[in-house]
N, C-alpha and C. Protein backbone atom coordinates (compact mmCIF):
# COMPACT_ATOMS: atom_id res chain seq x y z
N UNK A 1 -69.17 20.36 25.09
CA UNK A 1 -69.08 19.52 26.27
C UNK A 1 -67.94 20.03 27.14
N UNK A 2 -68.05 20.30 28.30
CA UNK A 2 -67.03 20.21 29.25
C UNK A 2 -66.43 19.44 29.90
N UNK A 3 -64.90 19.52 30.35
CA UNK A 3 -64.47 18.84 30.86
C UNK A 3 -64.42 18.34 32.62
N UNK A 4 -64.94 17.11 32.63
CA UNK A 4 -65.15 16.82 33.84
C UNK A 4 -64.39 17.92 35.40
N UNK A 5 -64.71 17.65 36.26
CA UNK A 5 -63.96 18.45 37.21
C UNK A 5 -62.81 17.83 37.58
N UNK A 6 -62.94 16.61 37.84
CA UNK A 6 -61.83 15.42 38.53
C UNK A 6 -61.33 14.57 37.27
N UNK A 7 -60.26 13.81 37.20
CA UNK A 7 -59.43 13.10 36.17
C UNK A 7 -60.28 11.65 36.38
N UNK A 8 -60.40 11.88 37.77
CA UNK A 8 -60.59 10.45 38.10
C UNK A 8 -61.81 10.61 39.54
N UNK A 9 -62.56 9.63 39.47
CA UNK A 9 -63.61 9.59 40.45
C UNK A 9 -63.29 8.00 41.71
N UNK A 10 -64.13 8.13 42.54
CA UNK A 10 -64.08 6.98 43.55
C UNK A 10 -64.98 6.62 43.64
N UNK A 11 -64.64 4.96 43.37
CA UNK A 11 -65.81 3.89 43.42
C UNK A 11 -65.58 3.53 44.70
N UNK A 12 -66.65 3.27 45.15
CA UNK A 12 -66.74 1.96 46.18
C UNK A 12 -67.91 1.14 46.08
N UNK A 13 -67.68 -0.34 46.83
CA UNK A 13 -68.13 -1.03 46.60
C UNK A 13 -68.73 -1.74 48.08
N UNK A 14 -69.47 -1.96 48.91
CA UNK A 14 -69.72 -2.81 49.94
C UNK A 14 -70.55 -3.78 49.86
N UNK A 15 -70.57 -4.90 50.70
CA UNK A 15 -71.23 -5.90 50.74
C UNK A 15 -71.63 -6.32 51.70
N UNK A 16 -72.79 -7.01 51.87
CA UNK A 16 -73.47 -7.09 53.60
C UNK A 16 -74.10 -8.59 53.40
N UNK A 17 -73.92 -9.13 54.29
CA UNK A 17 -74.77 -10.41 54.27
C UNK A 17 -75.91 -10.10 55.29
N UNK A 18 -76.69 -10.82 54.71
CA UNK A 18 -78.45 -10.46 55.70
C UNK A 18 -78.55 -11.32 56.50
N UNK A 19 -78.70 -11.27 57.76
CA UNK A 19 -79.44 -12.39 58.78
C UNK A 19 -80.65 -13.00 58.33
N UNK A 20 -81.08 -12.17 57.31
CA UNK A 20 -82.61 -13.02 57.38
C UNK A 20 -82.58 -12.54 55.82
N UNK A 21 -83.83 -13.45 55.33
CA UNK A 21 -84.17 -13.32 53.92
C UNK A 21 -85.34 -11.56 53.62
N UNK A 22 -84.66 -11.07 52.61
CA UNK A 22 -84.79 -9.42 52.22
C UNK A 22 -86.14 -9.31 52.15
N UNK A 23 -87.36 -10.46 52.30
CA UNK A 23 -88.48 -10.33 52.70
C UNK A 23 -88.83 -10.70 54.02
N UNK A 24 -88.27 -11.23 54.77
CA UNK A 24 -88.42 -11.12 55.89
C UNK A 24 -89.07 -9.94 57.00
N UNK A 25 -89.99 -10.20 57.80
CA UNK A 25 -90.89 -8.80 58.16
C UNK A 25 -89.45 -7.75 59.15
N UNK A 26 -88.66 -8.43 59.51
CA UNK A 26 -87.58 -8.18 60.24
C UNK A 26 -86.34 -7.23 59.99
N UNK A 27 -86.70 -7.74 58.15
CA UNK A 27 -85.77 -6.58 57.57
C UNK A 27 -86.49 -5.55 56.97
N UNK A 28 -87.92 -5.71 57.30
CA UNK A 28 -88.47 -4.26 56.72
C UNK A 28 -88.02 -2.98 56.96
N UNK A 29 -88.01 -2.62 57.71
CA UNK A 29 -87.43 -1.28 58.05
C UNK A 29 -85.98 -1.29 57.42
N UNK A 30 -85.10 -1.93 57.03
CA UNK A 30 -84.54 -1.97 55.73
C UNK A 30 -84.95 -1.54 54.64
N UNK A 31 -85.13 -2.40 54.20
CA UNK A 31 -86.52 -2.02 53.19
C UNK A 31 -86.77 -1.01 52.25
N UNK A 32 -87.70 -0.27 53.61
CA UNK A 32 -88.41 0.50 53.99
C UNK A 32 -87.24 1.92 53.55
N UNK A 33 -86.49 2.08 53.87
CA UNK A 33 -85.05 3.21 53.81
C UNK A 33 -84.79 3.05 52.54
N UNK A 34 -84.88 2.07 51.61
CA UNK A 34 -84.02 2.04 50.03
C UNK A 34 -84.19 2.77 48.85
N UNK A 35 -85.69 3.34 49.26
CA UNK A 35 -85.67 4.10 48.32
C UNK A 35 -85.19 6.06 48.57
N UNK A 36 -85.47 6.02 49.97
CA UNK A 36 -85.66 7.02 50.28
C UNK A 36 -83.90 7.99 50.28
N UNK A 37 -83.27 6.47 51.09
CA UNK A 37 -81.58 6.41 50.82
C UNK A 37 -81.38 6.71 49.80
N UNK A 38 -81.15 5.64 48.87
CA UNK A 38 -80.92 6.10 47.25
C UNK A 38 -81.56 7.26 46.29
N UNK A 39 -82.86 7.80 47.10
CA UNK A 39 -82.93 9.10 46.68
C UNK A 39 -82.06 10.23 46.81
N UNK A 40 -81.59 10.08 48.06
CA UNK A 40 -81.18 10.94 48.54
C UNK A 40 -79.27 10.82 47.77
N UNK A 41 -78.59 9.51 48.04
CA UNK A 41 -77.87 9.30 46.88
C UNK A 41 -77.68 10.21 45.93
N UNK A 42 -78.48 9.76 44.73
CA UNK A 42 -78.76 10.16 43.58
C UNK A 42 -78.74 11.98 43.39
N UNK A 43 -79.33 12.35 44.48
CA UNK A 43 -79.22 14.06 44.72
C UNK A 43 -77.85 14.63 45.61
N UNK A 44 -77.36 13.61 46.11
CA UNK A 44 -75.93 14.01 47.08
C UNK A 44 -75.25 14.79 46.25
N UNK A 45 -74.66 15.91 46.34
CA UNK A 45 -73.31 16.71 45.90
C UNK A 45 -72.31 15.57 45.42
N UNK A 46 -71.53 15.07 44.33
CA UNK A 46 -70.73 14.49 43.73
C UNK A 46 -70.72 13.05 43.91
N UNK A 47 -72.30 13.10 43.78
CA UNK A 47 -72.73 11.65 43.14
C UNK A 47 -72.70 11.48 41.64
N UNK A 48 -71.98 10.39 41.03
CA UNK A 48 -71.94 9.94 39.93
C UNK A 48 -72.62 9.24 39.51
N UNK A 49 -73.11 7.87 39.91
CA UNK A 49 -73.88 6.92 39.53
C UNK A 49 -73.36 6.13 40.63
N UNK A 50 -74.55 4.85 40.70
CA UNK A 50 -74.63 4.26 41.48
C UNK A 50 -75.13 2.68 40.61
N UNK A 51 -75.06 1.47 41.01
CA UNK A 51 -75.56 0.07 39.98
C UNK A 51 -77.03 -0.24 40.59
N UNK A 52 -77.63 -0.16 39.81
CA UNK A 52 -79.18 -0.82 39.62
C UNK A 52 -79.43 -1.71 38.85
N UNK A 53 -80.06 -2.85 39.51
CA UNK A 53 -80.53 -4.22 38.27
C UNK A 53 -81.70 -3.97 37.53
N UNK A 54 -81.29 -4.36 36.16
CA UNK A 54 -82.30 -3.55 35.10
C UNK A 54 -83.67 -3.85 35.52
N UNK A 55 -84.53 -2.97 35.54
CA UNK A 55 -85.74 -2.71 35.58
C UNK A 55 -86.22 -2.46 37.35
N UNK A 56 -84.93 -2.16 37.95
CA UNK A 56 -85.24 -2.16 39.03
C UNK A 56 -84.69 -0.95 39.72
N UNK A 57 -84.90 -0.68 41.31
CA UNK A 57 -84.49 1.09 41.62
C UNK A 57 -83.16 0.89 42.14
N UNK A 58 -82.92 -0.44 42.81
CA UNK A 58 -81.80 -0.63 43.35
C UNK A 58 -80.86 -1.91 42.80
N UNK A 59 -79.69 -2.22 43.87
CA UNK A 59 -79.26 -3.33 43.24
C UNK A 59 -79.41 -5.17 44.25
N UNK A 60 -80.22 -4.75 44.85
CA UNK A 60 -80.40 -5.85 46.07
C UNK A 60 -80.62 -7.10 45.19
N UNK A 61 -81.55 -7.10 44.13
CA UNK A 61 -81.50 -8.76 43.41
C UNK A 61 -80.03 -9.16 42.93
N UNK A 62 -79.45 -8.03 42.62
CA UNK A 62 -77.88 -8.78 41.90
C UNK A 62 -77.41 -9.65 43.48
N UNK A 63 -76.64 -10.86 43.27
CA UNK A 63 -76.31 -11.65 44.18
C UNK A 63 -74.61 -12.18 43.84
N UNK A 64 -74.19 -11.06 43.51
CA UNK A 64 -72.43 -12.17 43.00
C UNK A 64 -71.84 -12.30 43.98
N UNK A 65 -72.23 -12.09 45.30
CA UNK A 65 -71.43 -12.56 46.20
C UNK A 65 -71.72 -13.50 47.10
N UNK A 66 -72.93 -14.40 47.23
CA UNK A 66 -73.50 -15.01 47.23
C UNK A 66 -74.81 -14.90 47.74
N UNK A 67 -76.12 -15.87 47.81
CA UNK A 67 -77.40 -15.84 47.83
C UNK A 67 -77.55 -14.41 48.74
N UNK A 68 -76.78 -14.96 49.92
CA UNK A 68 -77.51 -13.95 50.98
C UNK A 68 -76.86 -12.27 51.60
N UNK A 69 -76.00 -12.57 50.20
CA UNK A 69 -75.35 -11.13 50.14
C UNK A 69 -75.42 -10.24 49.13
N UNK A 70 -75.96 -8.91 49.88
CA UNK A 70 -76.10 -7.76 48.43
C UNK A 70 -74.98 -7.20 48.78
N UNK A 71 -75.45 -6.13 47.61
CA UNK A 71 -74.14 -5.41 46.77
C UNK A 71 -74.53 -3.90 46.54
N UNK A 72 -73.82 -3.07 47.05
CA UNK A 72 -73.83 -1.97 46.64
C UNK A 72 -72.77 -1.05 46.14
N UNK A 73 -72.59 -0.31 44.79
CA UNK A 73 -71.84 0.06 44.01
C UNK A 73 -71.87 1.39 44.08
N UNK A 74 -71.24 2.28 43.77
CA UNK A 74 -71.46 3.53 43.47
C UNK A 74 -70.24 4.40 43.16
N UNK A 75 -70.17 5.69 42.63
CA UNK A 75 -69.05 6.46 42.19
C UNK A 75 -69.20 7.61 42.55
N UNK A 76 -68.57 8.22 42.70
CA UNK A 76 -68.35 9.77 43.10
C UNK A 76 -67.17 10.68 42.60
N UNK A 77 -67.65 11.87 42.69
CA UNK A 77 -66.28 12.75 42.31
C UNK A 77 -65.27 12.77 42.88
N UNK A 78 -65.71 12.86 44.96
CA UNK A 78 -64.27 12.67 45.47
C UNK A 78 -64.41 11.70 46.60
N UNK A 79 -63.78 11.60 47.26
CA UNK A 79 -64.00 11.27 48.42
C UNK A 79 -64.62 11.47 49.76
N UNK A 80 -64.05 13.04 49.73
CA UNK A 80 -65.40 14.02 50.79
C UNK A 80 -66.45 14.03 50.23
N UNK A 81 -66.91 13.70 49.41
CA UNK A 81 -68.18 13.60 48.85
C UNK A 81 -69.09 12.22 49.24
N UNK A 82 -68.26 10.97 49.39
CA UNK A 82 -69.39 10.12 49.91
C UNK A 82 -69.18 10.22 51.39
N UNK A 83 -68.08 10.51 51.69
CA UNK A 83 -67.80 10.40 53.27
C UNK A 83 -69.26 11.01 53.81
N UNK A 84 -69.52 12.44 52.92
CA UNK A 84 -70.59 13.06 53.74
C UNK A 84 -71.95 12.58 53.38
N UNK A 85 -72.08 11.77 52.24
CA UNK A 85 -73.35 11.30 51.84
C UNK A 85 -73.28 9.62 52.78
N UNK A 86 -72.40 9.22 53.22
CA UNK A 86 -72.38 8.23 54.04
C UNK A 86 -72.30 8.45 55.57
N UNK A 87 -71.38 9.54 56.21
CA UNK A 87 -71.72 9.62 57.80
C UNK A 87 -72.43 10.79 58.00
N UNK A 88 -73.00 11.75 56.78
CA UNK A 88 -73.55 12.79 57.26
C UNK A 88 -74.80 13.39 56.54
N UNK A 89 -76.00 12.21 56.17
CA UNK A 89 -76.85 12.34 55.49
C UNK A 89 -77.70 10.77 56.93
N UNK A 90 -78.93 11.12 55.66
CA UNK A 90 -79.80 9.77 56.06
C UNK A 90 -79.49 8.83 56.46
N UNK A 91 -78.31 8.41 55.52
CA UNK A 91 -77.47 7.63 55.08
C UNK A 91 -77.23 6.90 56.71
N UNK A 92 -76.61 7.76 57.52
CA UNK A 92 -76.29 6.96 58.73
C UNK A 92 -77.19 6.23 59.42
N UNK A 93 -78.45 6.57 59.18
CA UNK A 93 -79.17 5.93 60.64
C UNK A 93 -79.19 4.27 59.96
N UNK A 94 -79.03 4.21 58.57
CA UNK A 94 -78.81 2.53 58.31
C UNK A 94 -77.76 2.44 58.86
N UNK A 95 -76.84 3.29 58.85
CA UNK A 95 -75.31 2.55 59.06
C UNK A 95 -75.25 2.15 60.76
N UNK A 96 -76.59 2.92 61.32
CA UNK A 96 -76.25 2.96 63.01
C UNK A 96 -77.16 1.25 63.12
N UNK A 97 -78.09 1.23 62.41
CA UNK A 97 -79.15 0.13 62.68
C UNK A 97 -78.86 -1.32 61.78
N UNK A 98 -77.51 -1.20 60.82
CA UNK A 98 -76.55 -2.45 60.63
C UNK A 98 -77.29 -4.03 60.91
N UNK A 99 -76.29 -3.42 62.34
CA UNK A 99 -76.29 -5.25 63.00
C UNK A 99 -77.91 -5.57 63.06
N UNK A 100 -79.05 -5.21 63.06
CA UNK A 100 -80.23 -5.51 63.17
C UNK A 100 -80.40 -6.10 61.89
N UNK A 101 -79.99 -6.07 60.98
CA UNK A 101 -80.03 -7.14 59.40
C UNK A 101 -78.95 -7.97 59.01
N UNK A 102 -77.62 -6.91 58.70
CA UNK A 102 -76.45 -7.88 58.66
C UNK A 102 -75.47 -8.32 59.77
N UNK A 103 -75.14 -9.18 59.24
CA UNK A 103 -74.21 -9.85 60.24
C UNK A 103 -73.10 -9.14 59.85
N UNK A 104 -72.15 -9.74 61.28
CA UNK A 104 -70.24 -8.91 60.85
C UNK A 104 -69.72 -9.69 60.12
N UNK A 105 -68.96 -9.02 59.75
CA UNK A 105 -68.25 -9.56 58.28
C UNK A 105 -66.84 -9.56 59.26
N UNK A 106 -66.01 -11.05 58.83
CA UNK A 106 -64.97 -11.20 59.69
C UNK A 106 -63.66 -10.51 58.62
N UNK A 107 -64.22 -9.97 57.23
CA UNK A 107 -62.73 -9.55 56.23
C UNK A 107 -63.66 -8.38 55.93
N UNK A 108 -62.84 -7.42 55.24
CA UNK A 108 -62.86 -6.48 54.85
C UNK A 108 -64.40 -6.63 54.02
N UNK A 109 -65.34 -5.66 53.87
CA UNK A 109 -66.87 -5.59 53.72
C UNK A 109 -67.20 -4.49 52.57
N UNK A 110 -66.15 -3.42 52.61
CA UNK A 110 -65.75 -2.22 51.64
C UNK A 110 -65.00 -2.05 51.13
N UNK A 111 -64.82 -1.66 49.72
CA UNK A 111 -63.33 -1.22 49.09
C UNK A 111 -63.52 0.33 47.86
N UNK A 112 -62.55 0.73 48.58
CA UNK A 112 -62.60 1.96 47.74
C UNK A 112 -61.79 1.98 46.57
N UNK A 113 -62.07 2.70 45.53
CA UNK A 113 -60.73 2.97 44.66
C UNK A 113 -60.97 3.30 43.23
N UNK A 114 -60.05 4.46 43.08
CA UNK A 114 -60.04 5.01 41.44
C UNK A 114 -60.43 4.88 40.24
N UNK A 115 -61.43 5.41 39.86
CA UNK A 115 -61.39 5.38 38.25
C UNK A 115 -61.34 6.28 37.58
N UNK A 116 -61.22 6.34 36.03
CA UNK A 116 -60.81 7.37 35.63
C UNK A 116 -62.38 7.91 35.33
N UNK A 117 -62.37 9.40 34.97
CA UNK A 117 -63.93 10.04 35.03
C UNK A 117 -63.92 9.50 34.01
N UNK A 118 -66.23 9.04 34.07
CA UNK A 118 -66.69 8.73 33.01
C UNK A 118 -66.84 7.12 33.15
N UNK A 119 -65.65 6.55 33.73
CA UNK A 119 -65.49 5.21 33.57
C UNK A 119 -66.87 4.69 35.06
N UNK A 120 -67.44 3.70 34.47
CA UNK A 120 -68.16 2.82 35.29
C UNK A 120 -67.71 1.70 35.65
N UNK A 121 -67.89 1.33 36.81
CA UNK A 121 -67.30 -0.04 37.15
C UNK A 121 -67.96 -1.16 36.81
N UNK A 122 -67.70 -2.83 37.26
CA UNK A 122 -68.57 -3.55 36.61
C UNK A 122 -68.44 -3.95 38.23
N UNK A 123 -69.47 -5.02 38.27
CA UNK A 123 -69.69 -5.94 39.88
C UNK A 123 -68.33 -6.51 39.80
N UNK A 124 -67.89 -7.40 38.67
CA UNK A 124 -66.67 -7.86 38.31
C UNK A 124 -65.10 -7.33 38.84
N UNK A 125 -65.24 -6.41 38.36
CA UNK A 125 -63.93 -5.36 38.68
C UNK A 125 -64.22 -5.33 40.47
N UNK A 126 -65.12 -4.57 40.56
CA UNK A 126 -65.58 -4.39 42.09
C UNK A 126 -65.38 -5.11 42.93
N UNK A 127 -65.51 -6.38 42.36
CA UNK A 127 -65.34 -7.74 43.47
C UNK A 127 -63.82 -7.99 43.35
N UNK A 128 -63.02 -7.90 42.20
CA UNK A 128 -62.13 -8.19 42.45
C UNK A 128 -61.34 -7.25 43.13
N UNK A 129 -61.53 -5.87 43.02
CA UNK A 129 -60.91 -5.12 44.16
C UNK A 129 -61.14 -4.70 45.77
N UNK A 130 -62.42 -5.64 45.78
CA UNK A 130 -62.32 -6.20 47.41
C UNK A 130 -61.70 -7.56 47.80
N UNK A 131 -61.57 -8.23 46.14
CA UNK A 131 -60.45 -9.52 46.94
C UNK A 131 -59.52 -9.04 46.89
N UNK A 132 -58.89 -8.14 46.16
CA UNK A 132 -57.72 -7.33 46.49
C UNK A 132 -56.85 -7.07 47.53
N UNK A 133 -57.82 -5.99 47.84
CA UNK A 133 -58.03 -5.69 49.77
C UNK A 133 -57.75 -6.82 50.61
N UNK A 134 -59.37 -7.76 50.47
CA UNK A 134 -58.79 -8.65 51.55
C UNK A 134 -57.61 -9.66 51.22
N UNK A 135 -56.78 -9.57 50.12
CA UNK A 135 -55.54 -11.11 50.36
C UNK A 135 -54.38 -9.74 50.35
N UNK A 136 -54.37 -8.61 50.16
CA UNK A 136 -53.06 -7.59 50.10
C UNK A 136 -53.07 -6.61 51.15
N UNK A 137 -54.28 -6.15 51.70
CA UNK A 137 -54.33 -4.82 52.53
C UNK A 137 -54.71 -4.00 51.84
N UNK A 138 -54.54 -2.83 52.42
CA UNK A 138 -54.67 -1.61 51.44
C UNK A 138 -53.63 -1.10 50.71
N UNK A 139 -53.88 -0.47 49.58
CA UNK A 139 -52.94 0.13 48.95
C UNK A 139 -53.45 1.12 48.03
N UNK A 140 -52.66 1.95 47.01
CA UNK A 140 -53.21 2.92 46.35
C UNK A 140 -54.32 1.68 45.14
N UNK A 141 -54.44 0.86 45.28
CA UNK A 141 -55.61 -0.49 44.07
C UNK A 141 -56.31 -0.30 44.71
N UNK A 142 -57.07 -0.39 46.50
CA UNK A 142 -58.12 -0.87 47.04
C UNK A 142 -57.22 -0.36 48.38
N UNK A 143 -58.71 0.17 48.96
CA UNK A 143 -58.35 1.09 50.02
C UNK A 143 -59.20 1.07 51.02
N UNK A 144 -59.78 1.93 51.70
CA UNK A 144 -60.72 1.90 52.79
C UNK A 144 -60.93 3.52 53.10
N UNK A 145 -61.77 4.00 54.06
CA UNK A 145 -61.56 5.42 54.44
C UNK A 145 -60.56 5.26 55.64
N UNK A 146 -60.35 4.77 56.32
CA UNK A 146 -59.06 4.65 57.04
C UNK A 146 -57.68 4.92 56.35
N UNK A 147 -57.70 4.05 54.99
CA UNK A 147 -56.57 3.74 54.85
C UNK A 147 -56.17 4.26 53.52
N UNK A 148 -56.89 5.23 52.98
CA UNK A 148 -57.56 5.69 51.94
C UNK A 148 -55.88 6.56 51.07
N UNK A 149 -55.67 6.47 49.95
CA UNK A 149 -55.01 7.23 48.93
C UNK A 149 -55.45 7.62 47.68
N UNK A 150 -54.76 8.88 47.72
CA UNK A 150 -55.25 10.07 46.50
C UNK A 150 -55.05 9.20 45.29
N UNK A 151 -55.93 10.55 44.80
CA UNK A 151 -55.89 10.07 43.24
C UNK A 151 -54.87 10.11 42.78
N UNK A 152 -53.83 10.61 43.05
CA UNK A 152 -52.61 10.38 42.53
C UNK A 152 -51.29 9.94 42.63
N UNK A 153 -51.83 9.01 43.88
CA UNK A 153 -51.07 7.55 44.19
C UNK A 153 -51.79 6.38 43.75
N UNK A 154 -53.26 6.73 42.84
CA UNK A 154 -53.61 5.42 42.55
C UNK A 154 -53.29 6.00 41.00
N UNK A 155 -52.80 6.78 40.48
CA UNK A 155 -52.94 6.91 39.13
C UNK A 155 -52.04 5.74 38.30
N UNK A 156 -51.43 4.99 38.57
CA UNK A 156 -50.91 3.76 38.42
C UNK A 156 -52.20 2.61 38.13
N UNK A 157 -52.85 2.46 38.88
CA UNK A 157 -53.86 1.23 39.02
C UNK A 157 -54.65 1.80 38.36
N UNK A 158 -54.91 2.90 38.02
CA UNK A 158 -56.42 3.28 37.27
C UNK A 158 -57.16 2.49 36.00
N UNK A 159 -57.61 2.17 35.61
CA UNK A 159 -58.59 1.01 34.54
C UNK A 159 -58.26 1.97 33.53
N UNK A 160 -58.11 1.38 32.28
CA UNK A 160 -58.70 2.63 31.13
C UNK A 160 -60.04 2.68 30.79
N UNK A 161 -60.53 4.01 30.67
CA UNK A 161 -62.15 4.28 30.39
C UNK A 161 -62.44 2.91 29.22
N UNK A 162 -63.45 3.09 28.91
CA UNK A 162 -63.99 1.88 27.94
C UNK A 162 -63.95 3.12 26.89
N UNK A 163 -64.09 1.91 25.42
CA UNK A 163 -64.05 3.02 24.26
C UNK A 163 -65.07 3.47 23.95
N UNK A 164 -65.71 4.85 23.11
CA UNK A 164 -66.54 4.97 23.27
C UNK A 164 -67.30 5.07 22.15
N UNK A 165 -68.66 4.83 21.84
CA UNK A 165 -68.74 4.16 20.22
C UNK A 165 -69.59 5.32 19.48
């Protein structure tokens, strides 16, 4: 087995509330992009994994943030790595066509931040490092691409991997 490339990878986490219900004919063209997105995901250069609800392709039924808000999770090796699978893939034309499903979010909507390789996040962890964000700001715990720090100003906050059996 080899050793990973990075010590530590970047999660992020966003959350969107829907104007309308995820069957709605309105959010089709939503929809319509999720699989094709997350294909493309899944094949991005220093994609790690991403959260899917069991038996399913994506994670839109998980609801921990409430009814009318999904959740999307994912990890990567670095940072230039989702930046470009997020403003410089498919990826954007959801990000351009947004406001046509979700509404604005008046607090922070994304949070970035460290784990060690290997380690997966839980919705749990995730959520709490966007309440993080929104009651502290940013910091090397929870970050943003704005406001974003290395892996080795978060090597402090990092989780320990889970054990492995």
């Amino acid at each position: 087995m080899t050793a990973p490339r990075h010590a530590a990878h970047l999660a992020q986490l966003n959350v969107a509330t829907l104007r309308y219900p995820l069957d709605d004919p309105r959010v089709a063209p939503f929809v319509d992009m999720l699989d094709p997105v997350n294909a493309a995901a899944d094949g991005a250069p220093g994609f790690v994994w991403r959260l899917v609800e069991d038996g399913a392709a994506d994670a839109t039924g998980l609801r921990p943030a409430g009814e009318d808000v999904i959740v999307n999770l994912s990890v990567w090796e670095t940072q230039e790595a989702l930046w470009d699978f997020a403003y410089r893939s498919g990826h954007l034309e959801v990000m351009r066509r947004r406001r046509e499903w979700f509404a604005r979010h008046v607090e922070a909507h994304m949070v970035l931040w460290w784990v060690p390789a290997g380690h997966l996040p839980t919705v749990g962890e995730a959520m709490e490092r966007l309440a993080d964000l929104r009651a502290n700001g940013p910091s090397p715990r929870a970050f943003t691409f704005a406001s974003s720090h290395s892996e080795a100003e978060a090597a402090p906050h990092l989780q320990a991997a889970p054990p492995t059996v």
